[in-house]
PDB file of N, CA and C in Angstrom:
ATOM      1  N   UNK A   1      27.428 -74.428 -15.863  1.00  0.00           N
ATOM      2  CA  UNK A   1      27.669 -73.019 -15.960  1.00  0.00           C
ATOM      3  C   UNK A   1      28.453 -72.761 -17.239  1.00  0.00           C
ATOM      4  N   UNK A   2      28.035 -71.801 -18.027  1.00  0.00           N
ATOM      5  CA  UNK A   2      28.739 -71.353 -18.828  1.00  0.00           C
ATOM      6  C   UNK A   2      29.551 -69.544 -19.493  1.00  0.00           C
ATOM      7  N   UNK A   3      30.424 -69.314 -19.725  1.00  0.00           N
ATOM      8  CA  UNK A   3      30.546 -68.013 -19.453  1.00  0.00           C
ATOM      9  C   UNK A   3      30.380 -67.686 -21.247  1.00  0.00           C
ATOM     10  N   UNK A   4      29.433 -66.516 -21.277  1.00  0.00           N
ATOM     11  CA  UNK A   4      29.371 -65.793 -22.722  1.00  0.00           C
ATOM     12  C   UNK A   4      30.111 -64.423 -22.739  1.00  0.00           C
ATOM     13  N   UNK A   5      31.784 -64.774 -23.704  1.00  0.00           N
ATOM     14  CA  UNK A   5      32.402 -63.534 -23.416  1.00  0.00           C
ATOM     15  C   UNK A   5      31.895 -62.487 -24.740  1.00  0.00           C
ATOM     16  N   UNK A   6      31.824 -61.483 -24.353  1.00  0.00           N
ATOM     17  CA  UNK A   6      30.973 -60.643 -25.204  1.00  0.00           C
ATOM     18  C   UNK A   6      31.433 -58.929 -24.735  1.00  0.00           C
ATOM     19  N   UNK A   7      31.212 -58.377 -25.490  1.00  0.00           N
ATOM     20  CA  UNK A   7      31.439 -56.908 -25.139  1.00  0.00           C
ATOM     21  C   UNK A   7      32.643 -56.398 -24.408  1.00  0.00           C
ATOM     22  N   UNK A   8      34.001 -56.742 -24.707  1.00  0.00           N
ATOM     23  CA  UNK A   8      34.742 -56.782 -24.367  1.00  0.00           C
ATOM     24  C   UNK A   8      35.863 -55.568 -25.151  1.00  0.00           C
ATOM     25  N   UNK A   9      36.745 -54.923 -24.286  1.00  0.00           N
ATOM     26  CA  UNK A   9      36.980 -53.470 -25.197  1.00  0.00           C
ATOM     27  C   UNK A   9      37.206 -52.547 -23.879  1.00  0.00           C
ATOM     28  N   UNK A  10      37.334 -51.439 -24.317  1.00  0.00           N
ATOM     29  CA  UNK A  10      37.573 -50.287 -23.918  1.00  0.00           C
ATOM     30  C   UNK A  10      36.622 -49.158 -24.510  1.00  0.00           C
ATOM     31  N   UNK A  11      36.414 -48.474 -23.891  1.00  0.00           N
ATOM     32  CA  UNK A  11      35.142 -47.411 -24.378  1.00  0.00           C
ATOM     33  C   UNK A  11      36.491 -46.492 -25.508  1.00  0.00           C
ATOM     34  N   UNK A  12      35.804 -45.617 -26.565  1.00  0.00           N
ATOM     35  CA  UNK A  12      36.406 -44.921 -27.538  1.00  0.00           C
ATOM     36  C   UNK A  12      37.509 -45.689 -27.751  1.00  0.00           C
ATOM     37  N   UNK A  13      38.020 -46.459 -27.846  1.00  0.00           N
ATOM     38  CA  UNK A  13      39.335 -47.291 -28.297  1.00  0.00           C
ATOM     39  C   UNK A  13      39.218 -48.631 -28.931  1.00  0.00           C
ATOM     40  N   UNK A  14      39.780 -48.326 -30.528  1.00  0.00           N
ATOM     41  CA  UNK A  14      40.004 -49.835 -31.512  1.00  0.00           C
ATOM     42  C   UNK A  14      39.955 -50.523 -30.900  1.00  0.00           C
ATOM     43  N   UNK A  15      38.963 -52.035 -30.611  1.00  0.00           N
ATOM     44  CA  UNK A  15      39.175 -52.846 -30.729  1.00  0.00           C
ATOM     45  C   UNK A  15      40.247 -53.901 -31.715  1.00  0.00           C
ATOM     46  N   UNK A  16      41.282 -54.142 -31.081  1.00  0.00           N
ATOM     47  CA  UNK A  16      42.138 -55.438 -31.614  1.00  0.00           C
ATOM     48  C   UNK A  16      42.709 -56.722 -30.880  1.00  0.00           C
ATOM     49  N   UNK A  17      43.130 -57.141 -30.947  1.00  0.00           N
ATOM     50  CA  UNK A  17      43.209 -58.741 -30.604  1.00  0.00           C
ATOM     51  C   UNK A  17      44.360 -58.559 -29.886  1.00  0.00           C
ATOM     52  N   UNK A  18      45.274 -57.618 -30.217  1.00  0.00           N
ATOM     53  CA  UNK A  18      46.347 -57.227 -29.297  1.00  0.00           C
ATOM     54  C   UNK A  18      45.940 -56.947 -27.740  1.00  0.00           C
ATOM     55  N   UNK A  19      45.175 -56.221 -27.855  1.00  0.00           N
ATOM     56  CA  UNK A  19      44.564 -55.705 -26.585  1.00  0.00           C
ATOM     57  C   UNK A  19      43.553 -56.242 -25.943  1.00  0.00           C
ATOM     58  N   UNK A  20      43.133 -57.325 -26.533  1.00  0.00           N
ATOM     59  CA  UNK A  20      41.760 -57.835 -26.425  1.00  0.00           C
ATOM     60  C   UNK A  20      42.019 -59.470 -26.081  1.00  0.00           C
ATOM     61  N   UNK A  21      43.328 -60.092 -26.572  1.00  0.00           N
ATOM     62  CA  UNK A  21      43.134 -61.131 -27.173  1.00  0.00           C
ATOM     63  C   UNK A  21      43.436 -61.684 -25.743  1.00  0.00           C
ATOM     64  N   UNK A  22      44.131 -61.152 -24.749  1.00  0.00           N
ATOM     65  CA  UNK A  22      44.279 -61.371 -23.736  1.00  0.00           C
ATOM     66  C   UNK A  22      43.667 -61.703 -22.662  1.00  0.00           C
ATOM     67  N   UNK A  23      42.229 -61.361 -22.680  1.00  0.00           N
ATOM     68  CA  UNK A  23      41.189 -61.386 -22.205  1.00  0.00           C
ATOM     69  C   UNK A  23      40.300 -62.414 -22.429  1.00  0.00           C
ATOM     70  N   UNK A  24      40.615 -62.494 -23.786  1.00  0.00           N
ATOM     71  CA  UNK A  24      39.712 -64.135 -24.226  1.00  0.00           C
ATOM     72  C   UNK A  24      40.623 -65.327 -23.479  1.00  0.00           C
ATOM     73  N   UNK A  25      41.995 -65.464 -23.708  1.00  0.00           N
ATOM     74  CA  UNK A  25      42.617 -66.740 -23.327  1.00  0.00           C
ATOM     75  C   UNK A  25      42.203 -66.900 -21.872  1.00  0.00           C
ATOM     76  N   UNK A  26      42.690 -65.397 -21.136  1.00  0.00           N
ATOM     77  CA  UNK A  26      42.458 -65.558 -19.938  1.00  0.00           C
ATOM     78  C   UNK A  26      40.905 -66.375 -19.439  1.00  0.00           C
ATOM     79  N   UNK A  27      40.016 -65.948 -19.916  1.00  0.00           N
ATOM     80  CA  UNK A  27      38.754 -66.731 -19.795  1.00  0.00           C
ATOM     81  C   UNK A  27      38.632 -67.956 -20.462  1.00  0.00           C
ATOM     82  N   UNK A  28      39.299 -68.190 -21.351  1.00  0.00           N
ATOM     83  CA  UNK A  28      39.323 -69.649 -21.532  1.00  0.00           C
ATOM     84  C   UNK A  28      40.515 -70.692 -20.526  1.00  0.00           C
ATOM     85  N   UNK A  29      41.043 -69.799 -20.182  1.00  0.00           N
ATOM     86  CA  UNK A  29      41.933 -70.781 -19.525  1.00  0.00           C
ATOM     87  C   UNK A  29      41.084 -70.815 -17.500  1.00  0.00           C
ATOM     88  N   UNK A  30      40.467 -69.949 -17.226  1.00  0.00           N
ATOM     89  CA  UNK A  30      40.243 -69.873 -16.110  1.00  0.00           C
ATOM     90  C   UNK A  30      38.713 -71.217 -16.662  1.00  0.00           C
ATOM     91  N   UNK A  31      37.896 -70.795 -17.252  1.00  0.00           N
ATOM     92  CA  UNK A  31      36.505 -71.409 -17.680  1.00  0.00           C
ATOM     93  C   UNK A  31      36.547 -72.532 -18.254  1.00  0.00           C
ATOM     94  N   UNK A  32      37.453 -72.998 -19.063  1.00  0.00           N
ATOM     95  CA  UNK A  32      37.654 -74.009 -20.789  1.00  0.00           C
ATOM     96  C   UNK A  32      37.030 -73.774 -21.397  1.00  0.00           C
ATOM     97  N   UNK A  33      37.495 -74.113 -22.494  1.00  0.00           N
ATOM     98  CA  UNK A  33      36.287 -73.776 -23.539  1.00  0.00           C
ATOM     99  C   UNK A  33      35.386 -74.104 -23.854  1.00  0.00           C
ATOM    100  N   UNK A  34      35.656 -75.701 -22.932  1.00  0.00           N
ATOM    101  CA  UNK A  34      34.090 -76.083 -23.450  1.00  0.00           C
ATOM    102  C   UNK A  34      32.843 -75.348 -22.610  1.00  0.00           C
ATOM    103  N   UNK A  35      33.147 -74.318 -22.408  1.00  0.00           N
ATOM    104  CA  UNK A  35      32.320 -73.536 -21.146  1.00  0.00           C
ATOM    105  C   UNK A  35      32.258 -72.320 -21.674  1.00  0.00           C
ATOM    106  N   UNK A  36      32.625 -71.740 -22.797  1.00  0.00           N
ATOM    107  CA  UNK A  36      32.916 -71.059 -23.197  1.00  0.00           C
ATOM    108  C   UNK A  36      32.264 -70.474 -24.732  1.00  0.00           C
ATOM    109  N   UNK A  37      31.474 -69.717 -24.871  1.00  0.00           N
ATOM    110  CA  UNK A  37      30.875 -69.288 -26.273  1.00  0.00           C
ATOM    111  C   UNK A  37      31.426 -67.451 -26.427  1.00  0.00           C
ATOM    112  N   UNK A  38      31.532 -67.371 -27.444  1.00  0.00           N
ATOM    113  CA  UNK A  38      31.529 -66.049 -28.037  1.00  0.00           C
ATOM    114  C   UNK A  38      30.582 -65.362 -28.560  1.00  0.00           C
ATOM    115  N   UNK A  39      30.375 -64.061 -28.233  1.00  0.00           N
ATOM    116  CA  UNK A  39      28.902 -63.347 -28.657  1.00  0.00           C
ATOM    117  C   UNK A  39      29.611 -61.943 -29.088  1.00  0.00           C
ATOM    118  N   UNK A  40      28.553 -60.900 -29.677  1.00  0.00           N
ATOM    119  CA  UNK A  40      28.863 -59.580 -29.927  1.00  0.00           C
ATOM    120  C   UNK A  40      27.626 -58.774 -29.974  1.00  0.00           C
ATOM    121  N   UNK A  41      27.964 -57.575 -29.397  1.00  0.00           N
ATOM    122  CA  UNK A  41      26.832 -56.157 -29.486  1.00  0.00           C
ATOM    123  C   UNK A  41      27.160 -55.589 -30.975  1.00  0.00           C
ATOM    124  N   UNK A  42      26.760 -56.578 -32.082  1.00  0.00           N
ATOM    125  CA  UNK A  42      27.038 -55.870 -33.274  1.00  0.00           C
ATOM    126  C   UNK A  42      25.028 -55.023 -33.685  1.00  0.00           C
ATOM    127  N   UNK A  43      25.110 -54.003 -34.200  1.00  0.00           N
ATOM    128  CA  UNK A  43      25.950 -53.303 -34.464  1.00  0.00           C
ATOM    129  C   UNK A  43      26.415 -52.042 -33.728  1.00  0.00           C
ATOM    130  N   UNK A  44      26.400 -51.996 -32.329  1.00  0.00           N
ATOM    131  CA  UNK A  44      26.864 -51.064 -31.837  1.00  0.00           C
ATOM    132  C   UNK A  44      28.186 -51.348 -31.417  1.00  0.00           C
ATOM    133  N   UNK A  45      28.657 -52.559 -31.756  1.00  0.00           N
ATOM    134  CA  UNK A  45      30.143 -52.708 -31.447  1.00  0.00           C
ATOM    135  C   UNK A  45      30.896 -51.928 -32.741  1.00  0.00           C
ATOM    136  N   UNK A  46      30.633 -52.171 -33.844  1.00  0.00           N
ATOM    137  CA  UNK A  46      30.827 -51.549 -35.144  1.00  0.00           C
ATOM    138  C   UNK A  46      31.547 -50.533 -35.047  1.00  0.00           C
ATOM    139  N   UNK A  47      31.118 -49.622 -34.070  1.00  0.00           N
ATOM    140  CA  UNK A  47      31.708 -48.172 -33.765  1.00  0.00           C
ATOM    141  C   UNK A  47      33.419 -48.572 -33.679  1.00  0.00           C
ATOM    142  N   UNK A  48      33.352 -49.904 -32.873  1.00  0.00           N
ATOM    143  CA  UNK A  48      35.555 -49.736 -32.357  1.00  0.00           C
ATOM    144  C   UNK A  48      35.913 -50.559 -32.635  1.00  0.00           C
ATOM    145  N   UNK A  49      35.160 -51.774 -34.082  1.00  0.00           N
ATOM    146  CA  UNK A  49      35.542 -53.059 -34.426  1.00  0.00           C
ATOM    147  C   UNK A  49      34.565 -53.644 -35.182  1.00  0.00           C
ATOM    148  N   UNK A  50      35.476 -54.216 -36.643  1.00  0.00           N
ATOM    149  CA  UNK A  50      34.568 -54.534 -37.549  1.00  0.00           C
ATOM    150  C   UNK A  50      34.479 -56.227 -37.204  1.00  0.00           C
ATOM    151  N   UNK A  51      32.800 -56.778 -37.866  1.00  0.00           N
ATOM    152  CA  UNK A  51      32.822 -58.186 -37.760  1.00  0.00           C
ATOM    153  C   UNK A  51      34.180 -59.159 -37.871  1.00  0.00           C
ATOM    154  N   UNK A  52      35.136 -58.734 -38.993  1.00  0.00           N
ATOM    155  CA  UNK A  52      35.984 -59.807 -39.348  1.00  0.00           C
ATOM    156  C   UNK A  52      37.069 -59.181 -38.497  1.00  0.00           C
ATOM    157  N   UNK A  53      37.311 -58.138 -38.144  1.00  0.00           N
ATOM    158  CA  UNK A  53      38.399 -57.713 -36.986  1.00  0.00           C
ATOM    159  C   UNK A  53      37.750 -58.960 -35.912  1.00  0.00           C
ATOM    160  N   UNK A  54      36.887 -58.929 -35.097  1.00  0.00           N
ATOM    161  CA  UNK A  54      36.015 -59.169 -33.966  1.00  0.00           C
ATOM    162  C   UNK A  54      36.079 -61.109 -33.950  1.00  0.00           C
ATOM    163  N   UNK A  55      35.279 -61.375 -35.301  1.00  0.00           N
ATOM    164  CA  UNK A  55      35.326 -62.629 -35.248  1.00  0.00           C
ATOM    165  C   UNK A  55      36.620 -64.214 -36.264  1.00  0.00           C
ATOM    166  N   UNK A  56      36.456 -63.205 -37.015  1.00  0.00           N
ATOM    167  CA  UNK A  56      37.461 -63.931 -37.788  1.00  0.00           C
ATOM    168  C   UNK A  56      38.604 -63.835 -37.610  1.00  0.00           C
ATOM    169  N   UNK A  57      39.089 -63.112 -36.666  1.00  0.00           N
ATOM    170  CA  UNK A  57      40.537 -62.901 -36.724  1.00  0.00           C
ATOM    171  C   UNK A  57      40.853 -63.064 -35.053  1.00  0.00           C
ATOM    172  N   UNK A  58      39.992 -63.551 -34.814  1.00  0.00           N
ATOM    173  CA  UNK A  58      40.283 -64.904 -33.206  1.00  0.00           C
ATOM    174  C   UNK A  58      39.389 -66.028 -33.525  1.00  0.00           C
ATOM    175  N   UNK A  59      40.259 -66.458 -34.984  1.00  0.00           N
ATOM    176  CA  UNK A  59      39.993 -67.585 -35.340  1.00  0.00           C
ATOM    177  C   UNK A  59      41.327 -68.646 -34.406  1.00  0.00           C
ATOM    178  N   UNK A  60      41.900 -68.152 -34.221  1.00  0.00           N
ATOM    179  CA  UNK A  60      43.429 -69.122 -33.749  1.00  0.00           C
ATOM    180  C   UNK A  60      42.891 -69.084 -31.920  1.00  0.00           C
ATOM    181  N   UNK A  61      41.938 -68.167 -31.640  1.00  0.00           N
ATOM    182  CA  UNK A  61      41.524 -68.942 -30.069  1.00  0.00           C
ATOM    183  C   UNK A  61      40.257 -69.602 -29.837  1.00  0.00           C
ATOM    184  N   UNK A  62      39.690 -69.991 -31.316  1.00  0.00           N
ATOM    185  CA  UNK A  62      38.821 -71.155 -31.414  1.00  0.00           C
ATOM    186  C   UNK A  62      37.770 -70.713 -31.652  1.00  0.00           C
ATOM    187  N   UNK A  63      37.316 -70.571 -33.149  1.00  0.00           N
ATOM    188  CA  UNK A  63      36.290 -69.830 -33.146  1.00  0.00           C
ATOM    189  C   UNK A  63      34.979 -71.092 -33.580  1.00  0.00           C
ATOM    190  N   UNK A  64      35.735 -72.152 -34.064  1.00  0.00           N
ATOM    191  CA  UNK A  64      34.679 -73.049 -34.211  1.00  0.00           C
ATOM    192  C   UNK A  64      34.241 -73.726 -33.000  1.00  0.00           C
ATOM    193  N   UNK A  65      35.028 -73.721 -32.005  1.00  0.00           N
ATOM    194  CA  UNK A  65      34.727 -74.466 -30.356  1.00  0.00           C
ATOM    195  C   UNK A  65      34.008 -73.818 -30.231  1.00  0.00           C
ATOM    196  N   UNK A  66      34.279 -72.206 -30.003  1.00  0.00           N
ATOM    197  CA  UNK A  66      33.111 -71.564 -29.322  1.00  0.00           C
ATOM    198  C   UNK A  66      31.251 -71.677 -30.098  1.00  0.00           C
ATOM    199  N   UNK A  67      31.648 -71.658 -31.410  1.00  0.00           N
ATOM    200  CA  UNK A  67      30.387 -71.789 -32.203  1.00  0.00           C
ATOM    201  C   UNK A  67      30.120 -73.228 -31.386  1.00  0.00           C
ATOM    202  N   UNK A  68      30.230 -74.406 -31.532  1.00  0.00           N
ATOM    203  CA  UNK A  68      29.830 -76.130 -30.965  1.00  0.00           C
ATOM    204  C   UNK A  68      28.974 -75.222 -29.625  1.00  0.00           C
ATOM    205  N   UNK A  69      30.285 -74.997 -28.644  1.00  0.00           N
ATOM    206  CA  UNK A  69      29.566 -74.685 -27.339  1.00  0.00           C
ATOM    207  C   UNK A  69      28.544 -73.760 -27.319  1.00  0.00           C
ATOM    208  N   UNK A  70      28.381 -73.025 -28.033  1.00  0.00           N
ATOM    209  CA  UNK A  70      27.502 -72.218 -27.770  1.00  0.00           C
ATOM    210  C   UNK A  70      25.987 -72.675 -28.478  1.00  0.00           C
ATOM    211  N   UNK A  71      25.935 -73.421 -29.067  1.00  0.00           N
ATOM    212  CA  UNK A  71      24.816 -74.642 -30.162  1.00  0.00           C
ATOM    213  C   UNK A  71      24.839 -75.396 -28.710  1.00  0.00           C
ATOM    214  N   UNK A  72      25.199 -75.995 -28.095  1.00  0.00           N
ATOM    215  CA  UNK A  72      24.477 -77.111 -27.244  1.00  0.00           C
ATOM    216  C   UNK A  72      24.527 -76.046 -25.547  1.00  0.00           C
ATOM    217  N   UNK A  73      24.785 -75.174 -25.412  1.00  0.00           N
ATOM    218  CA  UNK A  73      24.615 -74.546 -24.162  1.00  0.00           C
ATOM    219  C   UNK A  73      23.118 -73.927 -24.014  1.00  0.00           C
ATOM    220  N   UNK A  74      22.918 -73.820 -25.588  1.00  0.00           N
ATOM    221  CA  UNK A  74      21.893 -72.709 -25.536  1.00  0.00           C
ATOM    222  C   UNK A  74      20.288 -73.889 -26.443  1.00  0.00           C
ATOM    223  N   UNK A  75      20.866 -75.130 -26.411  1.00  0.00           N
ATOM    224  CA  UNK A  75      20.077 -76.138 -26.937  1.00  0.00           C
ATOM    225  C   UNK A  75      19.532 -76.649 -25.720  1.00  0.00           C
TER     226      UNK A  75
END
């Protein structure tokens, strides 16, 4: 089993890592990561969060793990 966290947010409200980032650990800590890939509704996420808001800047909750896991989950 693996969980794809994705679309994650609040309707009309910035996406940031403040508010958000909480949500990722929590699923990595309930799931691991190795269970764990990251996805996005770009470009309709666009509207409350840019790519490098979104991906690059939850680089510190593993953005290259999630890339690995998500290459052999979906292999």
């Amino acid at each position: 089993m693996h969980l794809k966290i994705s679309r994650i947010g609040e309707p009309g409200v910035r996406w940031s890592v403040e508010r958000n980032g909480p949500i990722v650990r929590d699923a990595l800590a309930i799931f691991g990561i190795e269970r764990c890939m990251l996805a996005s509704n770009f470009p309709v996420d666009s509207v409350v969060v840019s790519l490098d808001a979104l991906f690059f800047r939850l680089q510190a909750d593993g953005r290259r793990a999630f890339a690995a896991r998500a290459a052999r989950a979906l292999s």
